[in-house]
C-alpha atoms as a PDB file:
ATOM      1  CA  UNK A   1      40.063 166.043  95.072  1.00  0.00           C
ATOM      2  CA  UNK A   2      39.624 167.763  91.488  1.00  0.00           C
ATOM      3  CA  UNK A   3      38.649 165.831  88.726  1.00  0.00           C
ATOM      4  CA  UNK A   4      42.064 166.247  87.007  1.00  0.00           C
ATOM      5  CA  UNK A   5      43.460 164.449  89.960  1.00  0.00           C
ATOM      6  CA  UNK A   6      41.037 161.597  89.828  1.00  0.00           C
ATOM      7  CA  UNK A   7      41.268 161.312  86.505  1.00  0.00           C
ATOM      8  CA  UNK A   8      45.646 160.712  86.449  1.00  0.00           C
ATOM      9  CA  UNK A   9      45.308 159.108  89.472  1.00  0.00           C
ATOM     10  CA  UNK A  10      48.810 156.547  89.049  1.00  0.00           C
ATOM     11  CA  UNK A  11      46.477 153.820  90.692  1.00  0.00           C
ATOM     12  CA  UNK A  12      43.547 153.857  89.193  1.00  0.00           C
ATOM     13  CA  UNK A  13      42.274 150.872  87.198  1.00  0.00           C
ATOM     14  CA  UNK A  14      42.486 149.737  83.946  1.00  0.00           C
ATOM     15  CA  UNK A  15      39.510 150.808  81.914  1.00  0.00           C
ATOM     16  CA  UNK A  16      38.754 150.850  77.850  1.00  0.00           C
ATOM     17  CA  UNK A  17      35.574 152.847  77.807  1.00  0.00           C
ATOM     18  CA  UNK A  18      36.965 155.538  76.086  1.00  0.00           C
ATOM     19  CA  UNK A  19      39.329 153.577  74.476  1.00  0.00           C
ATOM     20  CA  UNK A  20      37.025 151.930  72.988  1.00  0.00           C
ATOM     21  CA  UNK A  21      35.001 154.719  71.658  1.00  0.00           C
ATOM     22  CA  UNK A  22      37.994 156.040  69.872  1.00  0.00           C
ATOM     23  CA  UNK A  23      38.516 152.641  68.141  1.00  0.00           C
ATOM     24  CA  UNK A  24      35.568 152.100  66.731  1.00  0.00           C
ATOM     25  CA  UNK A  25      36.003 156.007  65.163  1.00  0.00           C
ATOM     26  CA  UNK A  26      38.995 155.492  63.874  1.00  0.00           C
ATOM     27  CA  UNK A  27      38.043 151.767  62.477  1.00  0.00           C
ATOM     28  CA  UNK A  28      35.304 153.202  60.564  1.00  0.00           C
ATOM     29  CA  UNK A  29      37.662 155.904  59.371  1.00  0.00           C
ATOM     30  CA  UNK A  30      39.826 153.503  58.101  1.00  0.00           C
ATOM     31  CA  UNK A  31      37.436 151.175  56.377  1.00  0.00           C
ATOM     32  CA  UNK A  32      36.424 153.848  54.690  1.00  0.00           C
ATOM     33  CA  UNK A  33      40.089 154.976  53.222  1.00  0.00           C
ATOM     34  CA  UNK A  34      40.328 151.075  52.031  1.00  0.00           C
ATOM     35  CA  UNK A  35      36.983 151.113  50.222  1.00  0.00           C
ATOM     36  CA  UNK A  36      38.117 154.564  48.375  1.00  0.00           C
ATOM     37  CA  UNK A  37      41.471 152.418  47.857  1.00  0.00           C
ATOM     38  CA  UNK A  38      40.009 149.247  46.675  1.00  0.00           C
ATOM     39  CA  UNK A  39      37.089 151.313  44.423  1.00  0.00           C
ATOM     40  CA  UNK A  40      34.039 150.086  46.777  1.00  0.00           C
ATOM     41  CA  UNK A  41      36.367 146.497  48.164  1.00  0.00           C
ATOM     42  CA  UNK A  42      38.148 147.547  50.964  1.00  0.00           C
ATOM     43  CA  UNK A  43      42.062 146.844  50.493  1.00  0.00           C
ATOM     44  CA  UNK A  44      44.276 146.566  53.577  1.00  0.00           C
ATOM     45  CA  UNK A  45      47.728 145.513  54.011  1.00  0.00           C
ATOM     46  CA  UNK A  46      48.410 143.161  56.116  1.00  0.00           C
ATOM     47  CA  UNK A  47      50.902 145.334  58.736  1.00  0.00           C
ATOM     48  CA  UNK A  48      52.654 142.171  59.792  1.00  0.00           C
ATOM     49  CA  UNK A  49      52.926 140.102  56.661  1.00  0.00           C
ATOM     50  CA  UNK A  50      52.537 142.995  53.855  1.00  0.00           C
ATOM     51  CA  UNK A  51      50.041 141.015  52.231  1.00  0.00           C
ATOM     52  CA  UNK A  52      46.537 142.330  50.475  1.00  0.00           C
ATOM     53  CA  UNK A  53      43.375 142.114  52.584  1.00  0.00           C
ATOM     54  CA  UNK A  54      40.231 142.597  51.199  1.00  0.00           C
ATOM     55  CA  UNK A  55      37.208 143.414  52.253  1.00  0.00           C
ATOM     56  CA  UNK A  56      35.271 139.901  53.555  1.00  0.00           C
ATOM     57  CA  UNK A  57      38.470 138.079  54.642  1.00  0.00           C
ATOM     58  CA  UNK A  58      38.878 137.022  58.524  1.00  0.00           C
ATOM     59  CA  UNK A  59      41.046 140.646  59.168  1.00  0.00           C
ATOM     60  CA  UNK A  60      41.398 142.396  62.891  1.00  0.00           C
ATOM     61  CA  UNK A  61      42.223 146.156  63.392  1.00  0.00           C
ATOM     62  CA  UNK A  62      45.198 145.890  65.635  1.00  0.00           C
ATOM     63  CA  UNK A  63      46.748 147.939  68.510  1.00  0.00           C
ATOM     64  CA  UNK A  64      50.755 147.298  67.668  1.00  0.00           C
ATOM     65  CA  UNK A  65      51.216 148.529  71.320  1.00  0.00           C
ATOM     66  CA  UNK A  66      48.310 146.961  73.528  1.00  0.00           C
ATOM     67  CA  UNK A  67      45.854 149.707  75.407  1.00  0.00           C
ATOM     68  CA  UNK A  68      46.624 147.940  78.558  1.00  0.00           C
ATOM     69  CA  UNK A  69      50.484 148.741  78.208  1.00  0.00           C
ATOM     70  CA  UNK A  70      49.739 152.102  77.023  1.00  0.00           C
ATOM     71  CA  UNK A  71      47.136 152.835  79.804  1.00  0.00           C
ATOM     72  CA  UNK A  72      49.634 151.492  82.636  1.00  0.00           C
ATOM     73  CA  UNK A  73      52.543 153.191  80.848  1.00  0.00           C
ATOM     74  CA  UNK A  74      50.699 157.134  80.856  1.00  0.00           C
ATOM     75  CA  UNK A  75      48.282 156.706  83.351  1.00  0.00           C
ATOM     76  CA  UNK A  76      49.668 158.951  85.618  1.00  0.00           C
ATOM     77  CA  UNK A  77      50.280 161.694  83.306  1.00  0.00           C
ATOM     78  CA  UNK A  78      46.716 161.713  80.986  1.00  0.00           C
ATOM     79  CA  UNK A  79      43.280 161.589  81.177  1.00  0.00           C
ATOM     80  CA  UNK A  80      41.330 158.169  80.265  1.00  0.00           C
ATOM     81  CA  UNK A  81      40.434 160.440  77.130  1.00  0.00           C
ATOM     82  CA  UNK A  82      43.871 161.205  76.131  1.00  0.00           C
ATOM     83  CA  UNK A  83      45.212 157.784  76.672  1.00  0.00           C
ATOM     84  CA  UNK A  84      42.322 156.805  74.295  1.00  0.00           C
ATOM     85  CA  UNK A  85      44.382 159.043  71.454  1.00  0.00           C
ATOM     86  CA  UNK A  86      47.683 157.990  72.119  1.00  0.00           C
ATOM     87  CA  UNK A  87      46.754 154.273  71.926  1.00  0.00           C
ATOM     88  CA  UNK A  88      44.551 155.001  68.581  1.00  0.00           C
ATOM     89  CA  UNK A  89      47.168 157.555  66.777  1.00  0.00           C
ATOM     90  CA  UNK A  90      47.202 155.781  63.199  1.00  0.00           C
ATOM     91  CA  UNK A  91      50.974 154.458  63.711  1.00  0.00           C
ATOM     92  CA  UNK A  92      49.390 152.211  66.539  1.00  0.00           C
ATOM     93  CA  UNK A  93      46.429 150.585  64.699  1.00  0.00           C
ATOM     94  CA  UNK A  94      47.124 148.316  61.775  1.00  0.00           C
ATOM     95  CA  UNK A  95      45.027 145.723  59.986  1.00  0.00           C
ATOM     96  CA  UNK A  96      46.463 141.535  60.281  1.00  0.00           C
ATOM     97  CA  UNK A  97      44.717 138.465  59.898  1.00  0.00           C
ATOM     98  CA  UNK A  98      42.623 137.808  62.554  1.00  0.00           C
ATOM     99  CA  UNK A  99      44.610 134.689  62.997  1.00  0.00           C
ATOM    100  CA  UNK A 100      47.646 136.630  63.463  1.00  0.00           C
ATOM    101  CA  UNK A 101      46.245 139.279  66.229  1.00  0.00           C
ATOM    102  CA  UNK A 102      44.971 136.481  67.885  1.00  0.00           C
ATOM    103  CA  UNK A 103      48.277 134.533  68.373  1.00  0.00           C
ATOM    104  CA  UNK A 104      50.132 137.968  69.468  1.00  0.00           C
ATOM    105  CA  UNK A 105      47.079 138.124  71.563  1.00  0.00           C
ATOM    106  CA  UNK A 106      48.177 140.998  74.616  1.00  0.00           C
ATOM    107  CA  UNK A 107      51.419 139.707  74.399  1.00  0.00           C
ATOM    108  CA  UNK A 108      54.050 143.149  74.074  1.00  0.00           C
ATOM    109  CA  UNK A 109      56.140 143.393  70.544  1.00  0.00           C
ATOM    110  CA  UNK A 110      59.057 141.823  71.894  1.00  0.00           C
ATOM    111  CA  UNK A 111      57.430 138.748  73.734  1.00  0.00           C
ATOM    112  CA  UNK A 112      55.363 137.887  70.178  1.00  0.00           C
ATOM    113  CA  UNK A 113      58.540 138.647  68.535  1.00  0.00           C
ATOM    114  CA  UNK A 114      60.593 135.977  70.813  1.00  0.00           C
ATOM    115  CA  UNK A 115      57.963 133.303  69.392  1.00  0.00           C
ATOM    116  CA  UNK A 116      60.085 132.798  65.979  1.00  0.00           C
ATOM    117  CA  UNK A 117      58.549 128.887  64.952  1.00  0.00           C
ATOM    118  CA  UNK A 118      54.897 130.948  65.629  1.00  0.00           C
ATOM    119  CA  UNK A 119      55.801 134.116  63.627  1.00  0.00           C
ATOM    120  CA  UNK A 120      57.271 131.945  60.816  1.00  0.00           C
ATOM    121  CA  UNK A 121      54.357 129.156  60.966  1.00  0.00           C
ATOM    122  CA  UNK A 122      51.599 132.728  60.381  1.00  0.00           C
ATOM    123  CA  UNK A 123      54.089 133.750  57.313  1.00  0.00           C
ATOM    124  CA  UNK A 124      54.569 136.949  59.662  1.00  0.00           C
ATOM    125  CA  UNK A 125      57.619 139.286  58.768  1.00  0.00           C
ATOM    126  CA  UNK A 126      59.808 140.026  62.424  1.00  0.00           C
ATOM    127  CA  UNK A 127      61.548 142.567  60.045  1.00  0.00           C
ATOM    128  CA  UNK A 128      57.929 144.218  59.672  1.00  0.00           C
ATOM    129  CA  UNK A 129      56.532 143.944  62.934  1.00  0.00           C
ATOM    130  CA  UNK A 130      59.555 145.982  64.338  1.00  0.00           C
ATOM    131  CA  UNK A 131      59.004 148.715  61.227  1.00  0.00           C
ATOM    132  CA  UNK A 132      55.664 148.815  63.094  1.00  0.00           C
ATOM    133  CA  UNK A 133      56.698 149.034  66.451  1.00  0.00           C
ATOM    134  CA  UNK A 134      59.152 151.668  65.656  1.00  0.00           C
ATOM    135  CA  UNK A 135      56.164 153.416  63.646  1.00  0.00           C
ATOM    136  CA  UNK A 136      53.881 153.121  66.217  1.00  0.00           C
ATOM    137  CA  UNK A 137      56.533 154.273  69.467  1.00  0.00           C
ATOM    138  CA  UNK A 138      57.229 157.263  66.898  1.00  0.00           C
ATOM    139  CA  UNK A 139      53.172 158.218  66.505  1.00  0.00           C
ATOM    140  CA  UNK A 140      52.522 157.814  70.125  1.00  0.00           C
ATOM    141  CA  UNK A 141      55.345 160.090  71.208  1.00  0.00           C
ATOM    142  CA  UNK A 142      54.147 162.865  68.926  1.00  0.00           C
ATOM    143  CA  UNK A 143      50.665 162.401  70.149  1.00  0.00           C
ATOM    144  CA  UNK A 144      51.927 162.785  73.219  1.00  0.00           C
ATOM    145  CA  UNK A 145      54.147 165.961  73.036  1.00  0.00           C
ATOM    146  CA  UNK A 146      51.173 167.646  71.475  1.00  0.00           C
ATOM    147  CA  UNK A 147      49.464 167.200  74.543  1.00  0.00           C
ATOM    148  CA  UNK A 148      52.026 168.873  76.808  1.00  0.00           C
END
């Protein structure tokens, strides 16, 4: 078997390695555009709430879409390494409240959105999240035609 067909294998396992090494890039990238923002203080905005972050506040990068449900959903068509771009295209990573990423946890848009007394008890916007979601879908299916 050729390594392109071990590495689209529809079966294979779920695995964040690369992932992983993406995120961390693309972090750092964008800690640096909020420190240039906030003159040396990084500023965020919230993606969920559309409230400042700053640097030294309890913040999360987030994947709007999970890499699990990305992974499953392209596995069969992409490398490990080009799943790790489509689930790290800027539209899919935002900056929340850690308190907020961990209460959508790896639940998908819709299930978190379903929660309404949880949404509304973190101050989070539903109107935003699916701006983000839409955002997000949008980057990932241009990441994805350029790698037809």
């Amino acid at each position: 078997m050729s390594q392109k067909q071990i590495d689209t294998s529809p079966n294979r396992p779920y695995w964040r390695f690369e992932i992983d090494q993406v995120f961390a890039a693309r972090k750092a990238q964008m800690h640096q555009e909020a420190q240039r923002r906030g003159g040396g203080v990084a500023l965020f905005e919230d993606c969920y709430t559309g409230k400042t972050l700053r640097g030294g506040e309890d913040y999360h990068y987030e994947h709007i879409f999970s890499a699990e449900e990305i992974f499953m959903r392209y596995r069969d068509r992409l490398t490990n390494a080009q799943i790790a771009e489509l689930v790290n295209c800027p539209e899919n990573i935002g900056v929340t409240l850690a308190t907020i990423n961990r209460s959508k946890g790896k639940k998908s848009v819709g299930e978190w959105l379903a929660d309404t007394a949880k949404l509304a008890q973190l101050g989070v916007d539903p109107a935003r999240v699916r701006a983000a979601a839409r955002r997000a879908e949008e980057g990932i299916a241009r990441a994805f035609q350029r790698m037809r």
